[in-house]
Protein backbone atom coordinates (compact mmCIF):
# COMPACT_ATOMS: atom_id res chain seq x y z
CA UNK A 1 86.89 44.64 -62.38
CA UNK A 2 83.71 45.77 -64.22
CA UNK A 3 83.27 49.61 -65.46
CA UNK A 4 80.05 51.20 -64.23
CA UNK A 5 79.11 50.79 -68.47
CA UNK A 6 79.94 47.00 -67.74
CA UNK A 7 78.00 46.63 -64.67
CA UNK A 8 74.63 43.69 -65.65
CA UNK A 9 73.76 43.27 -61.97
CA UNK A 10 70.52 45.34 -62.42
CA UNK A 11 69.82 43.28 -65.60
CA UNK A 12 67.44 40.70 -65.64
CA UNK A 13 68.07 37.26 -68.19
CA UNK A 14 65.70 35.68 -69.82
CA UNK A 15 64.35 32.43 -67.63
CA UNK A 16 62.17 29.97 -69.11
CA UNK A 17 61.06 29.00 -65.65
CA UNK A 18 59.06 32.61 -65.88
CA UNK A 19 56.60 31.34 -68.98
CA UNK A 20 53.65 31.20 -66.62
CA UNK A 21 54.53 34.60 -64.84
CA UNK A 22 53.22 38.08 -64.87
CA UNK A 23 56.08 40.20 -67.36
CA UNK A 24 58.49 42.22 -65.18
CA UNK A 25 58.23 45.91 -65.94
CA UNK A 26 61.56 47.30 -67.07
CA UNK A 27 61.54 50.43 -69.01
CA UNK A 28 58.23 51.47 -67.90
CA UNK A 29 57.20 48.02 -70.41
CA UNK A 30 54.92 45.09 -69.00
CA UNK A 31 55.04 43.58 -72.20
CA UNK A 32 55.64 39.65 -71.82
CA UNK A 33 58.20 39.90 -74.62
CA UNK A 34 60.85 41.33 -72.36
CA UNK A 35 61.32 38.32 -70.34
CA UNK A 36 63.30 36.75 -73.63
CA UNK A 37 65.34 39.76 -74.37
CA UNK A 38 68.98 39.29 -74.11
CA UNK A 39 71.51 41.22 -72.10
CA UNK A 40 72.64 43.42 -75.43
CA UNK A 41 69.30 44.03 -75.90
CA UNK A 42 68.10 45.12 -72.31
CA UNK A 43 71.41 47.46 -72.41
CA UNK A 44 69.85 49.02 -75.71
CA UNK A 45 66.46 49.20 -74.15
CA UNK A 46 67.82 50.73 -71.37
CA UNK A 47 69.48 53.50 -73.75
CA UNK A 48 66.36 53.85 -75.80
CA UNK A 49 64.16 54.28 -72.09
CA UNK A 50 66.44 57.25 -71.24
CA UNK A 51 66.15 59.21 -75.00
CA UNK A 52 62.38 58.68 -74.87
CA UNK A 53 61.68 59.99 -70.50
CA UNK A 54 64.24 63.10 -72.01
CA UNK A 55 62.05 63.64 -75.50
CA UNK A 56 58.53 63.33 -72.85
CA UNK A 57 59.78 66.03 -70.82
CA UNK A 58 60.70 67.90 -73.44
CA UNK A 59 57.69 67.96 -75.01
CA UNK A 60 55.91 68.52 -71.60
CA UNK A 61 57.83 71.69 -71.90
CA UNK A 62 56.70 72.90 -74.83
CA UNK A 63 53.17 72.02 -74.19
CA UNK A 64 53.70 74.04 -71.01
CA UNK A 65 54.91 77.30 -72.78
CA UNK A 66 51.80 76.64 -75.74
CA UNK A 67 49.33 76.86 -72.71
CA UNK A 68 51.07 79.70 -70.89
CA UNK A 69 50.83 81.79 -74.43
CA UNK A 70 47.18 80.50 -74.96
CA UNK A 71 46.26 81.79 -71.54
CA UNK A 72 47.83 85.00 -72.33
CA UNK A 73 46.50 85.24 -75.36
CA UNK A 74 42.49 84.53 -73.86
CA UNK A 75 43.06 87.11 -71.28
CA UNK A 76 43.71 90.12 -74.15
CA UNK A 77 40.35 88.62 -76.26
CA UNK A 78 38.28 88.97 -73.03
CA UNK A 79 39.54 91.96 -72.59
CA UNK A 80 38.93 93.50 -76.08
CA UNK A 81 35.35 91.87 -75.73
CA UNK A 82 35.26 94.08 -72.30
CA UNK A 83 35.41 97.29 -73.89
C-alpha cells in the first residue's frame, strides 16, 4: 500500500510517442521540456510549484498593503493642497 507522499497516479511519464504533441501544462509550465522529466523530478517540480503559488501570494499581499498606504497617503496631500 502506497502513502499519500508515494501516490504517482497524478504523475505523468515521459512518452516518446508525445514528440509531435502540444506540451502538457503541469505546474502552470507549457514548456515542451516537461514531457521528458522523470518521476523524481515531476515530484520536485511539484514541490517547487507549491513554494512559488505561496511566495506570489505573498507578495500580492504586500503589494496590497503598499497600495492601501499609498492611497492613504494621496488622500492627506490632496487634502493639505485643499487648504
Amino acid at each position: 500500500m502506497t502513502t499519500p507522499d508515494e501516490d504517482t497516479s497524478c504523475l505523468q511519464k515521459p512518452s516518446r510517442h508525445l514528440a509531435g504533441k502540444k506540451a502538457p501544462k503541469l505546474f502552470g509550465i507549457g514548456a515542451a521540456w516537461l514531457r521528458f522529466a522523470t518521476e523524481l523530478e515531476l515530484r520536485r517540480l511539484a514541490v517547487l510549484h507549491v513554494r512559488i503559488e505561496r511566495k506570489k501570494r505573498a507578495l500580492a499581499d504586500i503589494r496590497a498593503e503598499r497600495d492601501v498606504i499609498a492611497r492613504r497617503c494621496e488622500k492627506r496631500m490632496q487634502r493639505t493642497r485643499m487648504n
